[in-house]
C-alpha atoms as a PDB file:
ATOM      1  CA  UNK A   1      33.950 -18.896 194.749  1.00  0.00           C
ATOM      2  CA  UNK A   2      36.791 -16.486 193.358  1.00  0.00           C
ATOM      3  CA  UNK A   3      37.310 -18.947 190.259  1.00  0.00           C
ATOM      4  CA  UNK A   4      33.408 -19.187 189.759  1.00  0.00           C
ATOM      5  CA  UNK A   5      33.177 -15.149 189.337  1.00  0.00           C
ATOM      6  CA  UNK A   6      36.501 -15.153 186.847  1.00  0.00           C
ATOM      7  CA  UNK A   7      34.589 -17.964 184.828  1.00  0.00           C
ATOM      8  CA  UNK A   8      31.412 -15.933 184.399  1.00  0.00           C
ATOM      9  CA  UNK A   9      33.475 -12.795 183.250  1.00  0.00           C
ATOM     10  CA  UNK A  10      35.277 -14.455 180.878  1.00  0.00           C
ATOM     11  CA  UNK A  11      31.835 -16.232 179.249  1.00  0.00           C
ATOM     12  CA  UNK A  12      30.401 -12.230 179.464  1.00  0.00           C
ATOM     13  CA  UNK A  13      33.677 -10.661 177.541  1.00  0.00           C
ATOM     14  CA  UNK A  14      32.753 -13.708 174.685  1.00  0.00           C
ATOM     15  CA  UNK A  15      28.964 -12.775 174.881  1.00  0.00           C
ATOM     16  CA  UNK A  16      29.878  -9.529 173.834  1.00  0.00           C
ATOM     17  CA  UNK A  17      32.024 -10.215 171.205  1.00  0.00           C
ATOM     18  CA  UNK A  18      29.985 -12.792 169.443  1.00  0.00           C
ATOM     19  CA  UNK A  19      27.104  -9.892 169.802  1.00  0.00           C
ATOM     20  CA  UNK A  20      29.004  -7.288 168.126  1.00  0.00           C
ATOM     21  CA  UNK A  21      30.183  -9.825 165.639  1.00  0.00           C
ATOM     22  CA  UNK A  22      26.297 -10.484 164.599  1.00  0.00           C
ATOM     23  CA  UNK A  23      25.461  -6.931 164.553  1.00  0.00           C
ATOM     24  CA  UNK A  24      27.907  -6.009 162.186  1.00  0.00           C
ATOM     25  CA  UNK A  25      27.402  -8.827 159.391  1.00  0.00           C
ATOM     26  CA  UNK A  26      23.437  -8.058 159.945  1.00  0.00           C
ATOM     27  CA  UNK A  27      24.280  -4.620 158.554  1.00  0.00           C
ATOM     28  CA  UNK A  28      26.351  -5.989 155.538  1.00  0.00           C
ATOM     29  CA  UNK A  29      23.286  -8.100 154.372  1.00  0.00           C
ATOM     30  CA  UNK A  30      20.486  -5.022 155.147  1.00  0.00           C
ATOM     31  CA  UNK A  31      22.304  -3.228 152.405  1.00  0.00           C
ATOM     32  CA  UNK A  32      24.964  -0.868 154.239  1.00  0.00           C
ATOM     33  CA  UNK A  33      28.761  -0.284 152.737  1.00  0.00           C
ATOM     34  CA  UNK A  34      30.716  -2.744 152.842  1.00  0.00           C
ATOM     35  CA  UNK A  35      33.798  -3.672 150.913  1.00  0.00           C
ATOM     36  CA  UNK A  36      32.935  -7.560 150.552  1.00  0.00           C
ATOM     37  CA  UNK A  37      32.549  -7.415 147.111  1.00  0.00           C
ATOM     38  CA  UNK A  38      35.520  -5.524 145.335  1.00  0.00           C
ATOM     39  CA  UNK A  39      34.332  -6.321 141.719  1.00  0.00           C
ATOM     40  CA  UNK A  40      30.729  -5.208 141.448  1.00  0.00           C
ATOM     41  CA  UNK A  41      28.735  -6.163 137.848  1.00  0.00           C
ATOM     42  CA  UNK A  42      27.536  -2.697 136.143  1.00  0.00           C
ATOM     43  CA  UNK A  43      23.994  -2.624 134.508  1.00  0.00           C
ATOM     44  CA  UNK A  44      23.440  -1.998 131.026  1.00  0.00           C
ATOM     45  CA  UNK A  45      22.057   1.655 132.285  1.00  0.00           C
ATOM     46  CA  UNK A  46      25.527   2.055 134.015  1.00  0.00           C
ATOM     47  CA  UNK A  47      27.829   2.022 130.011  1.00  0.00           C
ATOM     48  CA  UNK A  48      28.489   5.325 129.148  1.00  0.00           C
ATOM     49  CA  UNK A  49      30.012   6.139 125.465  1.00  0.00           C
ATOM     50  CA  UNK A  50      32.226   9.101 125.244  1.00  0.00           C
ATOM     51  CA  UNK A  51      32.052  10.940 121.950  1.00  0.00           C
ATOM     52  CA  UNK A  52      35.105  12.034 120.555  1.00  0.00           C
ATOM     53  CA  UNK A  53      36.115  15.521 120.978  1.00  0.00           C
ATOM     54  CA  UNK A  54      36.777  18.054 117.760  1.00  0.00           C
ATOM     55  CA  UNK A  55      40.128  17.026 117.378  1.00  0.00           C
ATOM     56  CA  UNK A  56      39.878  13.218 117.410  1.00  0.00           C
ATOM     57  CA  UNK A  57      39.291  11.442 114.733  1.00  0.00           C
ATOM     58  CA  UNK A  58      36.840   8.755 115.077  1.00  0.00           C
ATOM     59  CA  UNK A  59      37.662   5.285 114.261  1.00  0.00           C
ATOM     60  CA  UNK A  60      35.348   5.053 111.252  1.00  0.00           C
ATOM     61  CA  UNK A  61      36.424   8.230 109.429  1.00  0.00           C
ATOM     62  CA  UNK A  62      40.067   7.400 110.031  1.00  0.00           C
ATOM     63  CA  UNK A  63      39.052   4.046 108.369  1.00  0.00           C
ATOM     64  CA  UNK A  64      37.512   5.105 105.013  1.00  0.00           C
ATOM     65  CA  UNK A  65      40.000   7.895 103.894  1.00  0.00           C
ATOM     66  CA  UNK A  66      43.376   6.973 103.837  1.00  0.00           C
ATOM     67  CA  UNK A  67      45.857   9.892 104.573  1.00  0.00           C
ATOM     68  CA  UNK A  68      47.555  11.249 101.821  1.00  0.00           C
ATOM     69  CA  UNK A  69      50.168  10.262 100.662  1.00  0.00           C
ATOM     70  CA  UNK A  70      49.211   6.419 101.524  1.00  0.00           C
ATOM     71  CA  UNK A  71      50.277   4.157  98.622  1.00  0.00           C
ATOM     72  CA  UNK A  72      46.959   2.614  98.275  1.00  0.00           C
ATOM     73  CA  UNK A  73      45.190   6.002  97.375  1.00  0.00           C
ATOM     74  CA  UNK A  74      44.871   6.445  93.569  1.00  0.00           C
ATOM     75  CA  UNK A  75      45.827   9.703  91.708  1.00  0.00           C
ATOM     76  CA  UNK A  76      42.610  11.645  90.948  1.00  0.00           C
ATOM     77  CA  UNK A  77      43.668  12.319  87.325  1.00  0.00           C
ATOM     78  CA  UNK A  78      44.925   8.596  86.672  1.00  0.00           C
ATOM     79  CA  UNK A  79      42.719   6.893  83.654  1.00  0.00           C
ATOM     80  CA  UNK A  80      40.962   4.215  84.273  1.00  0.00           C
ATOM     81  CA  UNK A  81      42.694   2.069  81.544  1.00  0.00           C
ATOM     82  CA  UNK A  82      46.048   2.462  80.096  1.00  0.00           C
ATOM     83  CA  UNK A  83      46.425   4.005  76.595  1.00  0.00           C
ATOM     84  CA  UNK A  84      47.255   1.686  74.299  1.00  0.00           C
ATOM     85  CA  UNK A  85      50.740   2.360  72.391  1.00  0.00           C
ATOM     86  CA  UNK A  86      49.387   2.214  69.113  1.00  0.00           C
ATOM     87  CA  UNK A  87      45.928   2.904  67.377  1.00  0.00           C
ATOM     88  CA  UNK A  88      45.075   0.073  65.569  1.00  0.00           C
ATOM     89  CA  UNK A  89      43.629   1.123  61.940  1.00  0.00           C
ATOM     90  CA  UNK A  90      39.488   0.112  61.173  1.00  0.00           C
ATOM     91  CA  UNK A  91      39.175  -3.148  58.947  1.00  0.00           C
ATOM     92  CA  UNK A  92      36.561  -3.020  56.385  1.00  0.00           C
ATOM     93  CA  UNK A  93      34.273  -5.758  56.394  1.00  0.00           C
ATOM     94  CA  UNK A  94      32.267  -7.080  53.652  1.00  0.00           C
ATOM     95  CA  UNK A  95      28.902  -5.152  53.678  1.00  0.00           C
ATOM     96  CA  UNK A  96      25.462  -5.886  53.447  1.00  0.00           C
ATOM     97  CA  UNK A  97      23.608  -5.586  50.011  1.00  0.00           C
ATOM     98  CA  UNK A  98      21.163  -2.777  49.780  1.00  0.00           C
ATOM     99  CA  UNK A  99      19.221  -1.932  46.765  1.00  0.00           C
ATOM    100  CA  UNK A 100      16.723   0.553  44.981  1.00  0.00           C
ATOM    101  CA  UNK A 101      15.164   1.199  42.143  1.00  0.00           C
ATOM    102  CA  UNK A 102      13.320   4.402  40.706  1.00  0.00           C
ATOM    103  CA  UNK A 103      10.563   3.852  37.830  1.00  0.00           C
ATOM    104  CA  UNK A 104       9.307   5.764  35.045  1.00  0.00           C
ATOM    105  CA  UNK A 105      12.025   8.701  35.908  1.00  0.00           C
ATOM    106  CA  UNK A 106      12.126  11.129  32.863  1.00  0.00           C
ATOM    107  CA  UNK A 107      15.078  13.401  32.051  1.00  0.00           C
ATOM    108  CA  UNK A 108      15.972  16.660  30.760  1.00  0.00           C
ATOM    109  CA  UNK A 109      17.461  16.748  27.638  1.00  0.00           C
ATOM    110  CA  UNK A 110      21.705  17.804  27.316  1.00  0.00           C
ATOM    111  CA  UNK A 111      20.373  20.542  24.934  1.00  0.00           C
ATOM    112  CA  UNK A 112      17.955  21.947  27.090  1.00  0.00           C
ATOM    113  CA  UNK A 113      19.352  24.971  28.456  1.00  0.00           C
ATOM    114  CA  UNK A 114      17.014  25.084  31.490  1.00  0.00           C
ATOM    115  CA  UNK A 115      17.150  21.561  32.074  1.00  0.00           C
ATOM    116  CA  UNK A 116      18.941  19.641  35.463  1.00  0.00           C
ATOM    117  CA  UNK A 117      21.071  16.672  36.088  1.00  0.00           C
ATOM    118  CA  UNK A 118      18.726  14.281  38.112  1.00  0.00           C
ATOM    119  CA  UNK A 119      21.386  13.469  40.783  1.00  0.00           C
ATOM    120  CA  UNK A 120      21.286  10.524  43.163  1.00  0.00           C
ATOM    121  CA  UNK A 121      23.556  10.731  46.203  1.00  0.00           C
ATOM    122  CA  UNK A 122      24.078   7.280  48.248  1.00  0.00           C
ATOM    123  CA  UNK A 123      26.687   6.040  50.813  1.00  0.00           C
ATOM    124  CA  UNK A 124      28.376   3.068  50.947  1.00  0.00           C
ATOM    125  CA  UNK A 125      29.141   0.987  54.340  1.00  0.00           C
ATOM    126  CA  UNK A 126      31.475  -1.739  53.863  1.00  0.00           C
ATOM    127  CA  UNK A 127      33.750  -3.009  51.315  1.00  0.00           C
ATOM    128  CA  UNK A 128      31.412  -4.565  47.907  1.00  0.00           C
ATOM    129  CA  UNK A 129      30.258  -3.316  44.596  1.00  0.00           C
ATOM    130  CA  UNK A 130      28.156  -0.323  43.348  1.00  0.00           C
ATOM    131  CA  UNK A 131      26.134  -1.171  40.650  1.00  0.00           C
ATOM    132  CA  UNK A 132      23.709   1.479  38.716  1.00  0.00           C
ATOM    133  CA  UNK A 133      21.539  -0.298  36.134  1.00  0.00           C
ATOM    134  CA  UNK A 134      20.070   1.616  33.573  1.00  0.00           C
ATOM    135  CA  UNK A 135      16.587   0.855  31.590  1.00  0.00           C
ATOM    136  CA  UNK A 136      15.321   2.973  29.123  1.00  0.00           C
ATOM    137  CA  UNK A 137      10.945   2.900  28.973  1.00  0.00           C
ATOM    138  CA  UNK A 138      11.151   5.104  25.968  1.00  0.00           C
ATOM    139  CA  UNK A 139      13.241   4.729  22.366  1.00  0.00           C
ATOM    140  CA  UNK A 140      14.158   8.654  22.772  1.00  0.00           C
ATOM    141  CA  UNK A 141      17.515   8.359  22.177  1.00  0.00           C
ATOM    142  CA  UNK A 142      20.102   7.653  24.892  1.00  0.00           C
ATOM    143  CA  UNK A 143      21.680   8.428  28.629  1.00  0.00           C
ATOM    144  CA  UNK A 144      24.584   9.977  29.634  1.00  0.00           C
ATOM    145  CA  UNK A 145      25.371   8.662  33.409  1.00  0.00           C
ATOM    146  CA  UNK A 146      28.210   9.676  35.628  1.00  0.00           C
ATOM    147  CA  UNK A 147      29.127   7.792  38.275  1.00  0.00           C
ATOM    148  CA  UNK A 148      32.061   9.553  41.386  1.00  0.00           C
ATOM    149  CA  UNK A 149      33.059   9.616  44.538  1.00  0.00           C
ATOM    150  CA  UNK A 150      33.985  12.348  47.001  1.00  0.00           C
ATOM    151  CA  UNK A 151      37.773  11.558  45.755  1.00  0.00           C
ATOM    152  CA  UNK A 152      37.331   9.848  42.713  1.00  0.00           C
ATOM    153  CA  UNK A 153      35.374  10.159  39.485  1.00  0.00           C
ATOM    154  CA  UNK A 154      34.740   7.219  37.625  1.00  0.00           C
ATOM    155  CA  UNK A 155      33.952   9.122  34.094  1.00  0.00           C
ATOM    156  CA  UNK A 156      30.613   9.164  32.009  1.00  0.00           C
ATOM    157  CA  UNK A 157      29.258   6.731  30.048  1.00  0.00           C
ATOM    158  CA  UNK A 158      26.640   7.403  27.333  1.00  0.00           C
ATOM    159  CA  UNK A 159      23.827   4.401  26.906  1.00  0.00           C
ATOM    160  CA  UNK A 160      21.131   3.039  25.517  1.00  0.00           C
ATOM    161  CA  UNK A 161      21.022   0.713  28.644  1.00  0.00           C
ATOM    162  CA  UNK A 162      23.856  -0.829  30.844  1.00  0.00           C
ATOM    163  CA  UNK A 163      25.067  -0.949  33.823  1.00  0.00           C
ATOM    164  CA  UNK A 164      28.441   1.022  35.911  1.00  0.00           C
ATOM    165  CA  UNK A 165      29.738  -0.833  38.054  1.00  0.00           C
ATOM    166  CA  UNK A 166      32.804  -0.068  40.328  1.00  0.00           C
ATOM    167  CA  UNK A 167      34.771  -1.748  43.585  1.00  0.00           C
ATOM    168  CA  UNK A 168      34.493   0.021  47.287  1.00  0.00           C
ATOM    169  CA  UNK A 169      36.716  -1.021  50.082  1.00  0.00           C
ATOM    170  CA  UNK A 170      36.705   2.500  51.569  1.00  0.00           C
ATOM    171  CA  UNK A 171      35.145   1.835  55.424  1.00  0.00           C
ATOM    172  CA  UNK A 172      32.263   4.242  54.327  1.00  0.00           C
ATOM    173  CA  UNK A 173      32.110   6.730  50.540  1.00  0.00           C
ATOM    174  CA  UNK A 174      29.770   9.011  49.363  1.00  0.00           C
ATOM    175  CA  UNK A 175      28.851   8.132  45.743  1.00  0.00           C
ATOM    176  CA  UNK A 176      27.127  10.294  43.289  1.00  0.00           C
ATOM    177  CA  UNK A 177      25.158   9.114  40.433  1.00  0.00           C
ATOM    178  CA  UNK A 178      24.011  12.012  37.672  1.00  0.00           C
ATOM    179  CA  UNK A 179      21.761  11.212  34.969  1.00  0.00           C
ATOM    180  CA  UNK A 180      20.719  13.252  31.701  1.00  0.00           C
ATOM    181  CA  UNK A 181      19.376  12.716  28.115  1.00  0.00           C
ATOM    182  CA  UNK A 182      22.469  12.150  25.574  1.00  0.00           C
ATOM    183  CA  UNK A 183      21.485  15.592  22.991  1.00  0.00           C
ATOM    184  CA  UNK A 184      17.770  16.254  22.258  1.00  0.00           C
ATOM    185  CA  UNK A 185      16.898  13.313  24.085  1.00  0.00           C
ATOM    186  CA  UNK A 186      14.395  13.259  27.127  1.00  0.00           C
ATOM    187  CA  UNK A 187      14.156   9.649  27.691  1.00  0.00           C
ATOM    188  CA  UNK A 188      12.174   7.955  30.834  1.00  0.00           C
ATOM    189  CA  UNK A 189      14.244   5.128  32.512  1.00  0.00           C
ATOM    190  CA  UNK A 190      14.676   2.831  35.294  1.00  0.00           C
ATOM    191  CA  UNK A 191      17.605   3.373  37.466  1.00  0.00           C
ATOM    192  CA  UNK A 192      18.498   0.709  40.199  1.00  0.00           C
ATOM    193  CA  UNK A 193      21.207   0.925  42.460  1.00  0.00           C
ATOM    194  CA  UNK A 194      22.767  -1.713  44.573  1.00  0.00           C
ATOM    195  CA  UNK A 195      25.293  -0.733  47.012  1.00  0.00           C
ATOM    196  CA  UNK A 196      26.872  -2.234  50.321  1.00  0.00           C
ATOM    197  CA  UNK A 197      25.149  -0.651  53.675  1.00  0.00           C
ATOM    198  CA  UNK A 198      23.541  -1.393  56.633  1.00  0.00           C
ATOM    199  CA  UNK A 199      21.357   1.445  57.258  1.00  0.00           C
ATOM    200  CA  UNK A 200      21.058   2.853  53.347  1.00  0.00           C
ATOM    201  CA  UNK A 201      19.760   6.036  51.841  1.00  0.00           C
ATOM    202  CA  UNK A 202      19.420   7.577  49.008  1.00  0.00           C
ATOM    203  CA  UNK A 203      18.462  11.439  48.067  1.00  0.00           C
ATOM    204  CA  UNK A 204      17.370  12.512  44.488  1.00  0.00           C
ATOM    205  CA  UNK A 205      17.729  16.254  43.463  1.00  0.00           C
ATOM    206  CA  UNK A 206      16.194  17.814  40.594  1.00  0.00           C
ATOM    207  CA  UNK A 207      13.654  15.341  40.496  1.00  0.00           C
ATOM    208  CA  UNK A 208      10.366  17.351  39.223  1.00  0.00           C
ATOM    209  CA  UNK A 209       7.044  17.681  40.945  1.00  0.00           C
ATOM    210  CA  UNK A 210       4.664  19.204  38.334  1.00  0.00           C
ATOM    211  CA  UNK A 211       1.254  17.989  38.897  1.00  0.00           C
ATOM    212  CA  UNK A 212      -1.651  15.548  37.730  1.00  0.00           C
ATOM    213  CA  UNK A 213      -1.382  17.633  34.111  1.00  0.00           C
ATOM    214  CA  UNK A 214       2.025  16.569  34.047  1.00  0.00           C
ATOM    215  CA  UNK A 215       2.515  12.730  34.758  1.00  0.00           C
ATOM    216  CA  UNK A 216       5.643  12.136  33.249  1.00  0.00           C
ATOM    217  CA  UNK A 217       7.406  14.392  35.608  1.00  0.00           C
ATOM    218  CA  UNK A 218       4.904  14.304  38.832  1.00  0.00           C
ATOM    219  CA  UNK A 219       7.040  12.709  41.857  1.00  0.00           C
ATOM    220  CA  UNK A 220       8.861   9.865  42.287  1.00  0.00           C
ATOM    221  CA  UNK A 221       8.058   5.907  42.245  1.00  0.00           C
ATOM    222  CA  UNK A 222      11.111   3.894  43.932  1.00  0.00           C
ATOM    223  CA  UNK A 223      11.186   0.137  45.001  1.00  0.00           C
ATOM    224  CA  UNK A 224      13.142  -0.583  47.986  1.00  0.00           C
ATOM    225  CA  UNK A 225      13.764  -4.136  49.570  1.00  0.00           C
ATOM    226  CA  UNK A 226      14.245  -4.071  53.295  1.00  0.00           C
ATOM    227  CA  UNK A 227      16.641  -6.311  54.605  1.00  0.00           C
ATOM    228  CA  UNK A 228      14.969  -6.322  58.045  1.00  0.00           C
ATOM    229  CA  UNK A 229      11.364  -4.681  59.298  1.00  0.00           C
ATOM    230  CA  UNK A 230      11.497  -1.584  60.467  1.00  0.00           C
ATOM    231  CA  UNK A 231      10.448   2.093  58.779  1.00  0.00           C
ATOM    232  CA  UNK A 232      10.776   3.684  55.329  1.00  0.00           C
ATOM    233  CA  UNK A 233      11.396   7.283  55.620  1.00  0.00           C
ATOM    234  CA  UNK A 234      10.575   9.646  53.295  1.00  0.00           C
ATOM    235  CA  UNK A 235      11.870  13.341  53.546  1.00  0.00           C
ATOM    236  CA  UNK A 236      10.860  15.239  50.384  1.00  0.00           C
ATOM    237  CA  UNK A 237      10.379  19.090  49.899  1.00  0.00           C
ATOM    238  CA  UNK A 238       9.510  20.722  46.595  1.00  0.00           C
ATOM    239  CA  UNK A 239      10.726  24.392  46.198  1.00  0.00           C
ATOM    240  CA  UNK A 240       8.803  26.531  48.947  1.00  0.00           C
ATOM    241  CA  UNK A 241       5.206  25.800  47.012  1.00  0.00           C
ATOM    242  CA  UNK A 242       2.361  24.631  49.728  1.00  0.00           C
ATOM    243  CA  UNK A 243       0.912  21.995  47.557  1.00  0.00           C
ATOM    244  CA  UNK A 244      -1.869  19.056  48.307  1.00  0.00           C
ATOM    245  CA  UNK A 245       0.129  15.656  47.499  1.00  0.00           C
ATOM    246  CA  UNK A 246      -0.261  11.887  48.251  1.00  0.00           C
ATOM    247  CA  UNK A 247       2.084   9.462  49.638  1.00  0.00           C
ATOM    248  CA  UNK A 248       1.852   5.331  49.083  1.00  0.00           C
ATOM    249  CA  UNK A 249       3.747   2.434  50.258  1.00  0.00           C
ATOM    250  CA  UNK A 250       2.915  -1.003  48.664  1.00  0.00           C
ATOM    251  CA  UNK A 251       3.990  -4.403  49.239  1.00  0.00           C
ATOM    252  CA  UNK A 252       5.362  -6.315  45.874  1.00  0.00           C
ATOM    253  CA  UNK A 253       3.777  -9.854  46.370  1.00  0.00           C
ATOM    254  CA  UNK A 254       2.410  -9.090  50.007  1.00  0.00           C
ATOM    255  CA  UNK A 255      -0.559  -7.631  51.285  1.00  0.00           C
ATOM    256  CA  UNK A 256       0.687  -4.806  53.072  1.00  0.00           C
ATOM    257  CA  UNK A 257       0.072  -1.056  51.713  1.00  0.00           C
ATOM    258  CA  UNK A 258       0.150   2.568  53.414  1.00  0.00           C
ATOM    259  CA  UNK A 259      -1.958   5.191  51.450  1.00  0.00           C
ATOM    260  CA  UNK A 260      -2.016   9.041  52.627  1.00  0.00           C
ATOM    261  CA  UNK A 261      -3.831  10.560  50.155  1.00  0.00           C
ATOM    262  CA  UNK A 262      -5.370  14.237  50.420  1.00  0.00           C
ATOM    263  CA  UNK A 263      -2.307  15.236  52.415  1.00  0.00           C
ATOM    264  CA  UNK A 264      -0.856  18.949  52.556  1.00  0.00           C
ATOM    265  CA  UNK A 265      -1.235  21.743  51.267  1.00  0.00           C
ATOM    266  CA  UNK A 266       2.529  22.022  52.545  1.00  0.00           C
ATOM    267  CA  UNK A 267       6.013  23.013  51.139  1.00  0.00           C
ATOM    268  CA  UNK A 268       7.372  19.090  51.911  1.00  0.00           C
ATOM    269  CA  UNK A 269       6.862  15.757  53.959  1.00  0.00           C
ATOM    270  CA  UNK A 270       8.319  13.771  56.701  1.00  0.00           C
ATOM    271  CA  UNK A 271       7.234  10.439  56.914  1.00  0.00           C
ATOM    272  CA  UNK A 272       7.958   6.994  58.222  1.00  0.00           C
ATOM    273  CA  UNK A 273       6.082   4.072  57.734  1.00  0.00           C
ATOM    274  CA  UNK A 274       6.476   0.117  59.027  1.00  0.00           C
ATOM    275  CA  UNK A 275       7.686  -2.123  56.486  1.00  0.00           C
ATOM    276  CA  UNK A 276       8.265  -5.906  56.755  1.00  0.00           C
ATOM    277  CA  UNK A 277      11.126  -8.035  55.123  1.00  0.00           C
ATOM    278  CA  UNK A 278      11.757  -9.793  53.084  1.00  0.00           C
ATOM    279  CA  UNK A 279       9.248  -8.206  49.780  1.00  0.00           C
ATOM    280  CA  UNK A 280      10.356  -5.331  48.014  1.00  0.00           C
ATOM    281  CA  UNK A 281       7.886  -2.279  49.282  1.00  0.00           C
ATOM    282  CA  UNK A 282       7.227   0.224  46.028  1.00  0.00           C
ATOM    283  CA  UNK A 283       6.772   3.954  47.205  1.00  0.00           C
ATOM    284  CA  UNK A 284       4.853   6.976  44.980  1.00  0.00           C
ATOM    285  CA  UNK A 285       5.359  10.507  45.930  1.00  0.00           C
ATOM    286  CA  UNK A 286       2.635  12.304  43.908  1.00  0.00           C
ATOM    287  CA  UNK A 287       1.172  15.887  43.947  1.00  0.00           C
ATOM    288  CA  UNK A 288      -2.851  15.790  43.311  1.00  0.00           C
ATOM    289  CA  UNK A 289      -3.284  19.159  42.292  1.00  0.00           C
ATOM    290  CA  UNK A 290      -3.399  20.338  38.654  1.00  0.00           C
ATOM    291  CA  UNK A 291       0.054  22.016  38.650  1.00  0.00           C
ATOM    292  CA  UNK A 292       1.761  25.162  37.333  1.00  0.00           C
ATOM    293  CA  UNK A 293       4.555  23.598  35.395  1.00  0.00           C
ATOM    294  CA  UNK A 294       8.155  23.112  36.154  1.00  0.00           C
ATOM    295  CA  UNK A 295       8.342  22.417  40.144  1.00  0.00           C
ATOM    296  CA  UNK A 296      11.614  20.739  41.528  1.00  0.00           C
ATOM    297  CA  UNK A 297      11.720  18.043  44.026  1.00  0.00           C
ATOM    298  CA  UNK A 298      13.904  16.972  46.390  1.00  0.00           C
ATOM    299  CA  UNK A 299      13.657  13.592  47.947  1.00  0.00           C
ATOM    300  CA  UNK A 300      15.507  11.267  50.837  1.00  0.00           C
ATOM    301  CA  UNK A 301      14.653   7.942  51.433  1.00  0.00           C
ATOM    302  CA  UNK A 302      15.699   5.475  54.227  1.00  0.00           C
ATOM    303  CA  UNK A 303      14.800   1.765  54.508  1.00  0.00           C
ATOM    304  CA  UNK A 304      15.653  -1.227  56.649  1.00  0.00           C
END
């Protein structure tokens, strides 16, 4: 009987210890504390990012500017290529042929004491030859023709026709070409120039712009031959008188042809029209009104 009674105590002391056992992992898995799981996963919501404070750096600025001082930072003053030791000194190059000619260009006699040099002012690109060819359209006697540079003069030469013709190998030179009747002479001629250049002008002073009741001395007529297309321009102004004047520009053995007639009444003219190589393009600077006698002209033009 006594070891029936210490058998039932013992099977109520394990009872109770199971029970509590049960009670305790049934409040583990309803949620309550428990330190089962010592490396919990944190949601996305759970990352916080600290932002630096005002004096830390952050990574990215540290990155991009190298302190000073750093060997890989350049000086601010250093240029960009190294100077070379010596300047080398500008070859001249053969240059490209450029040519002009003015017709029917009359001239003031050496003996007229109120008479000009027609001058014609060119520059040269390139190393070549200048040529000036002159023609005379009238037997009146002869030409004296001067022919210089900014640093050289080449002399005179008085002519009944002929040519000057003189070596360049300067990089670039001014050239200046004056032209007047030898004594009492007033002859018209043709001058044509051929000169090394890739863009070329030419400007004529003293030229005379007199009017339809002068046509000997009424403008200018010059033949240019582009090398490429592009524009002949014509700058031309004619001593401070607003006068009515035409300007043409006619293809030699082509079709094409700019006219501008009834143009003005102005003091000058700037004007560019389209030319195409390879035909020589003649150009006529006229003024259409009667005139008032003597009337200089000054005249620049460009080609291709």
């Amino acid at each position: 009987m006594t070891g029936q009674r210490a058998l039932a105590a013992v099977l109520f002391v394990v009872a109770v210890g199971v029970g509590v056992l049960a009670a305790s992992i049934g409040l583990g898995a309803i949620g309550g504390p428990s330190s089962a799981s010592p490396n919990p996963l944190p949601s996305s919501s759970g990352i916080v990012i600290a932002s630096p404070s005002a004096g830390q750096a952050s990574p990215s600025a540290s990155a991009s500017a190298p302190p000073s001082g750093s060997p890989s930072a350049p000086p601010s003053k250093a240029p960009a290529t190294p100077p070379p030791t010596a300047t080398p000194k500008p070859t001249t190059a053969p240059g490209r042929p450029a040519s002009i000619t003015f017709a029917a260009l009359k001239l003031d006699a050496t003996s007229d004491p109120a008479g000009k040099d027609r001058v014609l002012t060119f520059r040269t690109q390139g190393s070549g030859s200048v040529h000036a060819t002159i023609k005379l359209d009238s037997p009146q006697g002869q030409v004296v023709a001067c022919l210089r540079t900014t640093k050289k003069d080449f002399g005179c030469r008085t002519t009944a026709g002929g040519e000057l013709t003189e070596p360049t190998t300067a990089k670039q030179a001014e050239f200046t070409l004056t032209l007047r009747g030898d004594g009492i002479a007033a002859p018209v001629v043709d001058v044509a120039l051929e000169f090394p250049s890739a863009a070329p002008w030419v400007t004529i002073e003293h030229a005379r712009f007199d009017g339809t009741a002068f046509p000997d001395t009424n403008g200018i007529q010059a033949t240019v031959v582009p090398s490429r297309d592009g524009d002949v321009h014509l700058v031309a102004a004619w001593g401070g008188h607003p006068l009515e004047y035409e300007v043409d520009l006619i293809e030699v053995g082509g079709p094409g042809i700019h006219s501008l007639p009834n143009q003005g009444p102005a003091p000058g003219t700037d004007v560019k029209l389209g030319v195409l190589a390879p035909n020589p393009w003649r150009l006529v600077l006229q003024n259409i009104e009667t005139g008032f006698g003597v009337t200089d002209l000054t005249a620049t033009i460009a080609w291709p």
